[in-house]
Protein backbone atom coordinates (compact mmCIF):
# COMPACT_ATOMS: atom_id res chain seq x y z
CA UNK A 1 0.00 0.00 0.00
CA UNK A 2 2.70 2.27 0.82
CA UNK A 3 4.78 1.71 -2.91
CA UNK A 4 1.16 2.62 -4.37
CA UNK A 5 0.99 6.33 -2.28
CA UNK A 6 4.62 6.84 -3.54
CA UNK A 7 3.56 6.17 -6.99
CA UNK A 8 0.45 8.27 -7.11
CA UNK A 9 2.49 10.81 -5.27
CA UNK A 10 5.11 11.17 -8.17
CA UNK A 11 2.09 10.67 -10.83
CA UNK A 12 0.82 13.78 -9.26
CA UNK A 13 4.12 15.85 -9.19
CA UNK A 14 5.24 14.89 -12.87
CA UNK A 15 2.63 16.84 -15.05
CA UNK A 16 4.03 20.19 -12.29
CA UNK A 17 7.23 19.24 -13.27
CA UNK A 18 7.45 18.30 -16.87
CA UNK A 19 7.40 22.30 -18.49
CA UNK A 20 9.89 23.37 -16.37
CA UNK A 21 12.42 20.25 -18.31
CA UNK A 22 10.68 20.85 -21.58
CA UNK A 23 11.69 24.94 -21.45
CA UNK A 24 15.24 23.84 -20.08
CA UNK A 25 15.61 21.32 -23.23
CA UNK A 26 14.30 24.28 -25.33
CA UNK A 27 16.89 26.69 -23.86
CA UNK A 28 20.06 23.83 -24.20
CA UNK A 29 18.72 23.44 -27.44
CA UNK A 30 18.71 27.42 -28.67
CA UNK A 31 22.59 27.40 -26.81
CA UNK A 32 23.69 25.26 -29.59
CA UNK A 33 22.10 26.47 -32.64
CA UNK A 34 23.32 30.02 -31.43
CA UNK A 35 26.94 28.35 -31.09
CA UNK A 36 26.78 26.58 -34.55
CA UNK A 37 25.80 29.87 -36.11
CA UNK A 38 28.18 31.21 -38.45
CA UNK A 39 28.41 35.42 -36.97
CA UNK A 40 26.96 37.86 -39.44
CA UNK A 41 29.69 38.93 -42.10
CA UNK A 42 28.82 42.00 -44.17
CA UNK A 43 30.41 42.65 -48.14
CA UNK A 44 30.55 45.49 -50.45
CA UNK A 45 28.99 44.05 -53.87
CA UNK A 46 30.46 46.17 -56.87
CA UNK A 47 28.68 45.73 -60.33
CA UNK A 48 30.19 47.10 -63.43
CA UNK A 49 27.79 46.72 -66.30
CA UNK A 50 30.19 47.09 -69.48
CA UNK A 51 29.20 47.58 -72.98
CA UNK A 52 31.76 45.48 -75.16
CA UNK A 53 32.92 45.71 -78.90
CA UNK A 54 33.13 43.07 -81.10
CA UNK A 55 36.77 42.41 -79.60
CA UNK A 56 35.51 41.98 -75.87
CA UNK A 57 37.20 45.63 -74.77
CA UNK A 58 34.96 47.70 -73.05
CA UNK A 59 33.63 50.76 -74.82
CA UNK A 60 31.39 52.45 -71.94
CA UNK A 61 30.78 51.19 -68.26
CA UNK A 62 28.57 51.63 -65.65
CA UNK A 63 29.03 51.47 -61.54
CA UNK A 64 26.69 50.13 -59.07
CA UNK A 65 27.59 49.75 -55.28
CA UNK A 66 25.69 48.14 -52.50
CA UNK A 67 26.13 46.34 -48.98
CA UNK A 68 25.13 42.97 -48.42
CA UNK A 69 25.22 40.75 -45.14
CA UNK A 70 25.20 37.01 -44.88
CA UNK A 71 23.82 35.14 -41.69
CA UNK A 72 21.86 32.04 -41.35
CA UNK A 73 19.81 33.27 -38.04
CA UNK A 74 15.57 33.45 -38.61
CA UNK A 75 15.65 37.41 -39.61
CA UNK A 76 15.07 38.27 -42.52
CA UNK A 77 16.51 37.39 -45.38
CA UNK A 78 19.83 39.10 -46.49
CA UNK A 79 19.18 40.90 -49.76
CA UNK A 80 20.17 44.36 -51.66
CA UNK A 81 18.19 45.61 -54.60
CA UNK A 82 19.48 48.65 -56.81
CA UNK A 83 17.23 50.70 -58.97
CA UNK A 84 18.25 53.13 -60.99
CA UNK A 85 16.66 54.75 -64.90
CA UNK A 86 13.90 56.77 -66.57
CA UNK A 87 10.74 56.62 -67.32
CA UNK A 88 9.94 56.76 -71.03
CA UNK A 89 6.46 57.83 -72.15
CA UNK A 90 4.99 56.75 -75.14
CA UNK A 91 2.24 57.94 -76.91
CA UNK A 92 -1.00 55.48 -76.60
CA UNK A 93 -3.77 57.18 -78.24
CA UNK A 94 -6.01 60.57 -78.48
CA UNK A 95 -9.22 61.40 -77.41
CA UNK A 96 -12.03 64.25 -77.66
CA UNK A 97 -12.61 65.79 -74.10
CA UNK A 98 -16.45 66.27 -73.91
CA UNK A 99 -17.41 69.69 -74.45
CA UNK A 100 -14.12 70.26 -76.10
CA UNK A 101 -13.55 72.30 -79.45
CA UNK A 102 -14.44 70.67 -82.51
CA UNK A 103 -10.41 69.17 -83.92
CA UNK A 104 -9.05 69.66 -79.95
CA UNK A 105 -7.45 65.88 -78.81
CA UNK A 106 -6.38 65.46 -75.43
CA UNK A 107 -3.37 62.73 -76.04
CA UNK A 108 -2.70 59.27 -73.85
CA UNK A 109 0.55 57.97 -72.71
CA UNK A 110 1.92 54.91 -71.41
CA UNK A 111 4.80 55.27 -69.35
CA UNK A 112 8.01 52.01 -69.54
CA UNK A 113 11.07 52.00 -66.90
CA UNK A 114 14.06 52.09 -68.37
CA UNK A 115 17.23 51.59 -66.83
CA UNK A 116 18.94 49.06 -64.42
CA UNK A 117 17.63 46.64 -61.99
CA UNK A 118 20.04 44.41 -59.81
CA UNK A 119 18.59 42.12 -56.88
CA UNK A 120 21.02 40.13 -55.04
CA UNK A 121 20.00 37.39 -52.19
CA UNK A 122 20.18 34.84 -50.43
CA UNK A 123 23.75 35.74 -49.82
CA UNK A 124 26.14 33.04 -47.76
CA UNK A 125 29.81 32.28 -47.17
CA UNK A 126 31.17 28.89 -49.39
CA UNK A 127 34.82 28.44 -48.06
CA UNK A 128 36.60 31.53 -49.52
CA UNK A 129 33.82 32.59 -51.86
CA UNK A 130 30.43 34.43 -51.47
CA UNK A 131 27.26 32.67 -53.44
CA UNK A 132 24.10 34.73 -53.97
CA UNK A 133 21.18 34.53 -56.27
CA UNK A 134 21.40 37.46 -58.97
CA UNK A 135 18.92 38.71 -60.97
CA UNK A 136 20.01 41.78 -63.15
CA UNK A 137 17.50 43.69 -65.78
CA UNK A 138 19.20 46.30 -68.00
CA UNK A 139 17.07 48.30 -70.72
CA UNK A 140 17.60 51.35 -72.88
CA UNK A 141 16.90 53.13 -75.80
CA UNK A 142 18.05 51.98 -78.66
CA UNK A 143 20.14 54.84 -80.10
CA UNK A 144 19.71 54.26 -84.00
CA UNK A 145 16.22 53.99 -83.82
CA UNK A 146 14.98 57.14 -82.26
CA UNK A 147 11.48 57.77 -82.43
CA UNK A 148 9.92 60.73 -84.03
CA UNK A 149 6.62 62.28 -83.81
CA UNK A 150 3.98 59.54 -83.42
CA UNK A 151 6.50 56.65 -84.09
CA UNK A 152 7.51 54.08 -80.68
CA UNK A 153 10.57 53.59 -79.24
CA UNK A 154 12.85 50.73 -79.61
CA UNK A 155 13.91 49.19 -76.30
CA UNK A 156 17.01 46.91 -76.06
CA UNK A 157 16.91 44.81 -72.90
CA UNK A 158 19.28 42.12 -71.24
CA UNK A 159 18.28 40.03 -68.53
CA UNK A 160 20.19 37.49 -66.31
CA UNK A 161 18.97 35.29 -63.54
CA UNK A 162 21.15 32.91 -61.61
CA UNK A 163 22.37 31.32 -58.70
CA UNK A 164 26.25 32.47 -59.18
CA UNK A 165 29.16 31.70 -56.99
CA UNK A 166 32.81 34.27 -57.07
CA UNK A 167 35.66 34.64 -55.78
CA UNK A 168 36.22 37.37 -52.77
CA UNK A 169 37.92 40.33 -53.97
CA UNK A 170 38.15 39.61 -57.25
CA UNK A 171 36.62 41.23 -60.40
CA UNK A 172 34.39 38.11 -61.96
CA UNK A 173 32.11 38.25 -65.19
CA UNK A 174 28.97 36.54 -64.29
CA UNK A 175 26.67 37.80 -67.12
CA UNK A 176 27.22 38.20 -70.62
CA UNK A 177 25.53 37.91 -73.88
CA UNK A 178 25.95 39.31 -77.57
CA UNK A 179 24.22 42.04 -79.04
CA UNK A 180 21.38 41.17 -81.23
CA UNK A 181 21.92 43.76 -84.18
CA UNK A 182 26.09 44.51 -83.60
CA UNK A 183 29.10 42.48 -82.46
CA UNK A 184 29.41 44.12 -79.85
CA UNK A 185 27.71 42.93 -76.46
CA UNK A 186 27.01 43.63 -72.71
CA UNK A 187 28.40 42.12 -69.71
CA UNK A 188 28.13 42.34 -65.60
CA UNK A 189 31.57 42.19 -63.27
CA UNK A 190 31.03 41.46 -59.57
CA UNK A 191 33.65 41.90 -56.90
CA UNK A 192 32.84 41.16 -53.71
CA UNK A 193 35.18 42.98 -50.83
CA UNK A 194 34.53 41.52 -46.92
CA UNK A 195 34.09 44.33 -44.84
CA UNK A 196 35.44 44.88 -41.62
C-alpha cells in the first residue's frame, strides 16, 4: 500500500514538473544552434555593367555599389536591390474631351522604366567565396532607332537570372551575352570585398 501512495504521489508531481524540463531542453537546445551559427559577415557588392565591342574591350561602363550581409539566423533574409533609370512615355492614343472644341485631342501615354535593376540574395559564405542569387535587368533606348513624332521607341533589354558563386575580392564576369543587331555585347563584373 505504501509503494502505491509513492507512486500516485510522483504521478501527481510529474505533469508540475514536466514544463519546467521541456523549457530547459528548449533553452540547451537554442545554446547550440546560437553556437553553430556562423556570426553575421557583411560585403561590399560592386557591379560594373560594361558595354563590349566586337573584340571583348569595353567601350562604356557603368558602376553600381551596394552592402550585403550574410547570416543564417531566422531574420530576414539578407538581400540588396538597386534601382536606378527613366521613365519613357509613349504615346497610346487621343481622345475628344467632352465639351471640347471641334479638332481639340487630349493625347494618352503609357509610361516604360528604363534603366537598371540588380537584386542580389540569399547571400552566404562557401569556403573563400560568397554565393548569392542574382537577378540583373538592363534596358535602354536603342540609339539608332529614335522615335519621331507619333513613331515608338525601340527598347534593347538584357536580362540574367542565376544562382552564381565568385571569388572574394576579385573582379568576376557573371553575365554576358551578344548584341542582337552589332558584335558588340554587354556584360556584368562582380567583386565582392569583406568588410570589416
Amino acid at each position: 500500500m505504501r509503494k502505491l501512495a509513492v507512486l500516485c504521489s510522483l504521478l501527481l508531481f510529474t505533469p508540475a514538473l514536466a514544463p519546467k524540463a521541456l523549457a530547459q531542453d528548449a533553452t540547451k537546445a537554442a545554446e547550440i544552434e546560437r553556437a553553430l551559427t556562423p556570426p553575421d559577415h557583411y560585403y561590399r557588392l560592386d557591379f560594373v555593367i560594361q558595354e563590349v565591342s566586337a573584340e571583348g574591350k569595353p567601350t562604356n561602363s557603368r558602376s553600381y555599389t551596394c552592402t550585403i550581409g550574410t547570416s543564417r539566423s531566422d531574420r530576414a533574409e539578407q538581400s540588396a536591390t538597386i534601382r536606378t533609370g527613366n521613365r519613357v512615355p509613349i504615346l497610346t492614343g487621343a481622345y475628344a474631351p467632352k465639351g471640347a472644341v471641334e479638332n481639340k485631342f487630349e493625347t494618352q501615354f503609357q509610361y516604360i522604366d528604363v534603366g537598371v535593376n540588380i537584386s542580389a540574395q540569399s547571400t552566404h559564405e562557401v569556403g573563400n567565396q560568397l554565393a548569392l542569387y542574382l537577378k540583373t535587368e538592363i534596358s535602354s533606348l536603342a540609339p539608332e532607332a529614335a522615335p519621331t513624332a507619333g513613331s515608338d521607341p525601340v527598347i534593347r533589354q538584357n536580362s540574367w537570372q542565376s544562382l552564381i558563386l565568385i571569388p572574394l575580392a576579385k573582379p568576376t564576369v557573371v553575365f554576358k551575352s551578344d548584341d542582337l543587331d552589332s558584335k558588340g555585347g554587354t556584360q556584368v563584373v562582380v567583386t565582392a570585398t569583406p568588410l570589416q
